[in-house]
C-alpha atoms as a PDB file:
ATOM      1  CA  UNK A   1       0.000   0.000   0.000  1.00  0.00           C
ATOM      2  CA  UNK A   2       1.204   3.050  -1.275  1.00  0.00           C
ATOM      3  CA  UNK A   3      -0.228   6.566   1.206  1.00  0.00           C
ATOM      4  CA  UNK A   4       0.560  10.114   1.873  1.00  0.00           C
ATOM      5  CA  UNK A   5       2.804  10.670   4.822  1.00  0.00           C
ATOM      6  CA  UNK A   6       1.271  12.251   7.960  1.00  0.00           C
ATOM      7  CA  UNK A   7       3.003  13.726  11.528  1.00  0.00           C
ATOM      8  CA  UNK A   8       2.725  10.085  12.473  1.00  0.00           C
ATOM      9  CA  UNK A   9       5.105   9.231  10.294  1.00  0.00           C
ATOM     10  CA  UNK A  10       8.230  11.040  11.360  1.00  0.00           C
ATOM     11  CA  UNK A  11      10.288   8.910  13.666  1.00  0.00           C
ATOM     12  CA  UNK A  12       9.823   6.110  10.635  1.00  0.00           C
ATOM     13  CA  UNK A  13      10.929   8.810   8.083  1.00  0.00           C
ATOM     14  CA  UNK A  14      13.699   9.902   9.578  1.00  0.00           C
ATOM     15  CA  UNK A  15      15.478   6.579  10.286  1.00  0.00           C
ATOM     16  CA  UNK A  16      14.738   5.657   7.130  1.00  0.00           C
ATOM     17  CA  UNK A  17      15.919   8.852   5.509  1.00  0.00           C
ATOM     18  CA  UNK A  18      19.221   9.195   7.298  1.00  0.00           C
ATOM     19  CA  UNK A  19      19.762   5.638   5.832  1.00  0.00           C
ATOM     20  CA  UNK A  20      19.301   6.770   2.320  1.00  0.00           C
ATOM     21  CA  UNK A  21      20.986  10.031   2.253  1.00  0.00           C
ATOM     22  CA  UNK A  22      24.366   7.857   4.382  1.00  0.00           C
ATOM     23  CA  UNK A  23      24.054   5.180   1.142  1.00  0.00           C
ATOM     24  CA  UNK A  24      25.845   4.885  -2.402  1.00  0.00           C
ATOM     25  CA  UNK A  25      22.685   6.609  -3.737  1.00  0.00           C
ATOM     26  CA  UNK A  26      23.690   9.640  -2.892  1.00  0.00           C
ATOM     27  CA  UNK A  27      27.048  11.843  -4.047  1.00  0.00           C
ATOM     28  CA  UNK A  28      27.404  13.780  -0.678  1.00  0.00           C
ATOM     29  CA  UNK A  29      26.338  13.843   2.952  1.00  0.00           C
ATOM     30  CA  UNK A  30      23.017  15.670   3.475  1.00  0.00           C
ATOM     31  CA  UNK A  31      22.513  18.030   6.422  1.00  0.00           C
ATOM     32  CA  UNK A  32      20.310  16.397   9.392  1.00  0.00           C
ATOM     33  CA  UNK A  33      17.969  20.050   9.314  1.00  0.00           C
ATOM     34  CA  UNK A  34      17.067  19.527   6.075  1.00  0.00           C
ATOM     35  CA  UNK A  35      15.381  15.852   6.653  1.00  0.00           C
ATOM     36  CA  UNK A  36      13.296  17.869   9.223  1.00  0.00           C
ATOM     37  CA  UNK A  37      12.622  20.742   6.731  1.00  0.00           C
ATOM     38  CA  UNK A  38      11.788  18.173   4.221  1.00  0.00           C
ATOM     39  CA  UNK A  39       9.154  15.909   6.477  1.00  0.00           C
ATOM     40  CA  UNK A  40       7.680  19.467   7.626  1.00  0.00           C
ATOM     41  CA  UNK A  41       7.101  20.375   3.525  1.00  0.00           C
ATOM     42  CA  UNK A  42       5.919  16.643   2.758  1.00  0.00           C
ATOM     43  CA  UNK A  43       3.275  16.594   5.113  1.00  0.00           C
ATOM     44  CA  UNK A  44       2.196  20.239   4.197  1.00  0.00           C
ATOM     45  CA  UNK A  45      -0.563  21.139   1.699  1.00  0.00           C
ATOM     46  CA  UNK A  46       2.841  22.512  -0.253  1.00  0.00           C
ATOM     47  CA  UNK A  47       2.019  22.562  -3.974  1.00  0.00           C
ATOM     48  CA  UNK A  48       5.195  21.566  -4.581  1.00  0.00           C
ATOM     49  CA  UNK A  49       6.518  18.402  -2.429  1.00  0.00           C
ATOM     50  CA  UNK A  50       4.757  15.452  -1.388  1.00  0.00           C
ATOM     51  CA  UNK A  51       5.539  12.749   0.679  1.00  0.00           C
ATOM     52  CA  UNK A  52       4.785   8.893   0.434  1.00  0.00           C
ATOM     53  CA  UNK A  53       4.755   5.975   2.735  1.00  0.00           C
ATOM     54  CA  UNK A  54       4.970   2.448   1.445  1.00  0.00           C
ATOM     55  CA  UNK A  55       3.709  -0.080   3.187  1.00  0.00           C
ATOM     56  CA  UNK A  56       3.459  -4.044   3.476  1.00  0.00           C
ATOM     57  CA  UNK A  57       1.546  -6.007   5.326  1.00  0.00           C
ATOM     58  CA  UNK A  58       0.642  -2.763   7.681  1.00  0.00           C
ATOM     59  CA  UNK A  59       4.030  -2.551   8.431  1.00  0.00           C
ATOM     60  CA  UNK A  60       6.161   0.928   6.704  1.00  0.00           C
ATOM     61  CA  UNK A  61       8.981  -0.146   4.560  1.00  0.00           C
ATOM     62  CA  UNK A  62      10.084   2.830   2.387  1.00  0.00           C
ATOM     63  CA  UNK A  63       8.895   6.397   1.493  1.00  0.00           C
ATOM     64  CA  UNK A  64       9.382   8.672  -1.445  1.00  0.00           C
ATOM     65  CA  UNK A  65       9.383  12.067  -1.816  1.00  0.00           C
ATOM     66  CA  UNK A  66       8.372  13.938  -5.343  1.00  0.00           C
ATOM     67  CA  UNK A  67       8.182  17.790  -5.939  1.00  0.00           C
ATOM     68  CA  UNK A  68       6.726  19.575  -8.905  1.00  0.00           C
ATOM     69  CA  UNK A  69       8.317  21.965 -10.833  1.00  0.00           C
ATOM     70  CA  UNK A  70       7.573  23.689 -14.524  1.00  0.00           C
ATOM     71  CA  UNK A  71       9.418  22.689 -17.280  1.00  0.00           C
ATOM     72  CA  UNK A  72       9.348  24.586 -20.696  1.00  0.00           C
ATOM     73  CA  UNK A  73      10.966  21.957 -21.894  1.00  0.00           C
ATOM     74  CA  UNK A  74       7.745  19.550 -21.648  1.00  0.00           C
ATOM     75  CA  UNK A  75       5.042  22.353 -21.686  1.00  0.00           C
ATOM     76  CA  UNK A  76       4.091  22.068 -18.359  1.00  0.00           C
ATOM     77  CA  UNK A  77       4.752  20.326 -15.038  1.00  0.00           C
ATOM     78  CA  UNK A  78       7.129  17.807 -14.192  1.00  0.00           C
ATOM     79  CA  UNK A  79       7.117  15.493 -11.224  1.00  0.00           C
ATOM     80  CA  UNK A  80      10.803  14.676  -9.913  1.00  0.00           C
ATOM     81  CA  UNK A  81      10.967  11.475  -7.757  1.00  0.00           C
ATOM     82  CA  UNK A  82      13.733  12.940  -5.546  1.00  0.00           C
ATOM     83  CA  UNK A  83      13.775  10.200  -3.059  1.00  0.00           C
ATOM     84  CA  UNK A  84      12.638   6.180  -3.110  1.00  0.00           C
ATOM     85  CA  UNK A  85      14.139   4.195  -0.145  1.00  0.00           C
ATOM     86  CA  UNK A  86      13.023   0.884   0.633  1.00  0.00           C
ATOM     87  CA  UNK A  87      14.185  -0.870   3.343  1.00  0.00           C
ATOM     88  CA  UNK A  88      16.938  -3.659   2.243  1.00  0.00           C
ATOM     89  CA  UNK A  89      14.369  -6.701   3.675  1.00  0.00           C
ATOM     90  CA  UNK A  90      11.676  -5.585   1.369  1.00  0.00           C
ATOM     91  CA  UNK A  91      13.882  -5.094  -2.097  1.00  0.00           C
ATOM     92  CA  UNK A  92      12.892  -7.328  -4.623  1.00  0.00           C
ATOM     93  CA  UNK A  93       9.755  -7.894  -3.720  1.00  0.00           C
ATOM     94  CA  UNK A  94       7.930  -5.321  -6.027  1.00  0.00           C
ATOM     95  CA  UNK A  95       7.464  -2.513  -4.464  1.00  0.00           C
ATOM     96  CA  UNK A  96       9.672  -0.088  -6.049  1.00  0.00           C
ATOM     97  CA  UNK A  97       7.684  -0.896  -9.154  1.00  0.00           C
ATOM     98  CA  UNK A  98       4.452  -0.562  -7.392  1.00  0.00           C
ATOM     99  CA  UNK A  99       5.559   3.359  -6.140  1.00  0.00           C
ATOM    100  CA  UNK A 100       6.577   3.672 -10.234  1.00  0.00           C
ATOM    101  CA  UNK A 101       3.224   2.793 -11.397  1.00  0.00           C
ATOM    102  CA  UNK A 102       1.337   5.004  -7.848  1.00  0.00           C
ATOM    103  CA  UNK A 103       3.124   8.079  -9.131  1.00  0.00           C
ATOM    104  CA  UNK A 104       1.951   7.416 -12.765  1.00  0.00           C
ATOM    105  CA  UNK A 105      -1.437   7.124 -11.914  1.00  0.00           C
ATOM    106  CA  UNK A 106      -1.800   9.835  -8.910  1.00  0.00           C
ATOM    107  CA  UNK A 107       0.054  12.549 -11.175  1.00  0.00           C
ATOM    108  CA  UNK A 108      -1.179  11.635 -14.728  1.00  0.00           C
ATOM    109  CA  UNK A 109      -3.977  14.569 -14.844  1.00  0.00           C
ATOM    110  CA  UNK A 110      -1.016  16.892 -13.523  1.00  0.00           C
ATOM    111  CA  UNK A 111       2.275  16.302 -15.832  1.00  0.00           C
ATOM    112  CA  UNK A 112       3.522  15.706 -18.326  1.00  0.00           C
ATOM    113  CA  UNK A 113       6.780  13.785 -17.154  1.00  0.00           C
ATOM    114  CA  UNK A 114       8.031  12.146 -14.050  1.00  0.00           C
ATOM    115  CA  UNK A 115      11.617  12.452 -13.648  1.00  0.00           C
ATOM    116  CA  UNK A 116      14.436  11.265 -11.404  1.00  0.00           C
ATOM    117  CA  UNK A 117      18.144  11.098 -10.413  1.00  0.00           C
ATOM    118  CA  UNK A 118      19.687   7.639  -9.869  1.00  0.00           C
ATOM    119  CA  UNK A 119      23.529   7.019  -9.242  1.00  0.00           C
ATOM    120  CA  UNK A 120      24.862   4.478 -11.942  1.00  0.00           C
ATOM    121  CA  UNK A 121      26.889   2.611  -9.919  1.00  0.00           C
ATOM    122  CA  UNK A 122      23.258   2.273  -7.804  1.00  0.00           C
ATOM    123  CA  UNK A 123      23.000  -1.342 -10.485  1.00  0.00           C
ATOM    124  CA  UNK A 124      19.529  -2.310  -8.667  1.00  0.00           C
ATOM    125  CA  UNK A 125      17.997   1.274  -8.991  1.00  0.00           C
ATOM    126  CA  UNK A 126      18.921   1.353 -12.390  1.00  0.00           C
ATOM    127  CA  UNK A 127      17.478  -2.201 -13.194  1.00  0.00           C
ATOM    128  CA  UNK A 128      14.291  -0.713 -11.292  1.00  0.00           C
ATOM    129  CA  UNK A 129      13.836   1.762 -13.241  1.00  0.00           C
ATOM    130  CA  UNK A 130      14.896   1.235 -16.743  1.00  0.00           C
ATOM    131  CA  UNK A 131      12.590  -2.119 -16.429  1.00  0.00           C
ATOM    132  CA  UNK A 132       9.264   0.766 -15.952  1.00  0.00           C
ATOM    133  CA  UNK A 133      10.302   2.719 -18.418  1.00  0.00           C
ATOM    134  CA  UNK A 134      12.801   5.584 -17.944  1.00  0.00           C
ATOM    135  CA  UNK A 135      15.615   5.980 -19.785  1.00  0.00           C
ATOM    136  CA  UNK A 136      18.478   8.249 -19.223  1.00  0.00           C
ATOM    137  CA  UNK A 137      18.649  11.632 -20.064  1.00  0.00           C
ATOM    138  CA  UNK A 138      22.158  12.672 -21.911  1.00  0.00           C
ATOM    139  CA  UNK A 139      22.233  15.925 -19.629  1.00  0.00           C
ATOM    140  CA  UNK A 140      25.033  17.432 -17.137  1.00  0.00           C
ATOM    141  CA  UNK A 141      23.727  18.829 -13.988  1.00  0.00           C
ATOM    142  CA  UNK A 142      25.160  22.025 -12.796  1.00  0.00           C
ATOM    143  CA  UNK A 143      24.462  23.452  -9.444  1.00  0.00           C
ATOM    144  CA  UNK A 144      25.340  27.232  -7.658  1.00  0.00           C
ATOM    145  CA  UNK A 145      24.658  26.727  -3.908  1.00  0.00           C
ATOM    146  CA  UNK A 146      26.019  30.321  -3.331  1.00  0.00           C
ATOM    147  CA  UNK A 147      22.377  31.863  -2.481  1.00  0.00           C
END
């Protein structure tokens, strides 16, 4: 079962989180504020994050997070899965595609792609996703964090 996160949610989030963002899926270490900051937006009615729970057999074991953003470049918005954990005893057992096809459905009256970063050397991620559909995109991401 795929659901929106809620307040109840945040002791499970964060252990989970700090997992992910301490993993090979992601380049650098994260600051702890901004898991807080980001469970705070997800369970907002922000227009632009949302936050997910997965679940199995009424027991959590992942979460995502997706934000919207504009893009000129499809006409409209764009959904950007920036976060799927789920937890190593639950991989393989379809869930990652089940969140894939969840965000298809629950966004497909909103954008017009669904987007996402994945390490390459992240081999199961890859498999994950290039077995639903997405392909990579042949852009360089640049970033200024000077603001």
């Amino acid at each position: 079962m795929i659901r929106k996160m809620t307040g109840a949610d945040k002791s499970a989030y964060l252990a989970m989180t700090d997992i992910f963002h301490n993993s090979d899926a992601v380049l650098h270490p994260i600051d702890i504020h901004n898991y807080n900051n980001t469970f705070s937006a997800a369970i907002s009615d922000s227009p632009y994050v949302d936050g997910f729970i997965l679940e199995k057999d009424s027991l959590t074991c992942g979460y995502a997070i997706v934000s919207l953003q504009y893009s000129t470049e499809v006409g409209g918005l764009c959904a950007w899965i920036e976060e799927l954990y789920v937890s190593e005893e639950y991989r393989g057992k379809g869930l990652g595609s089940e969140f894939l096809a969840f965000v298809h459905k629950f966004y497909k009256e909103r954008v017009k792609r669904i987007r996402l970063e994945v390490e390459e050397e992240n081999s199961g991620a890859v498999k994950l996703y290039k077995k639903n559909g997405y392909a990579f995109l042949p852009y360089e991401q640049m970033i200024n964090d000077d603001i």
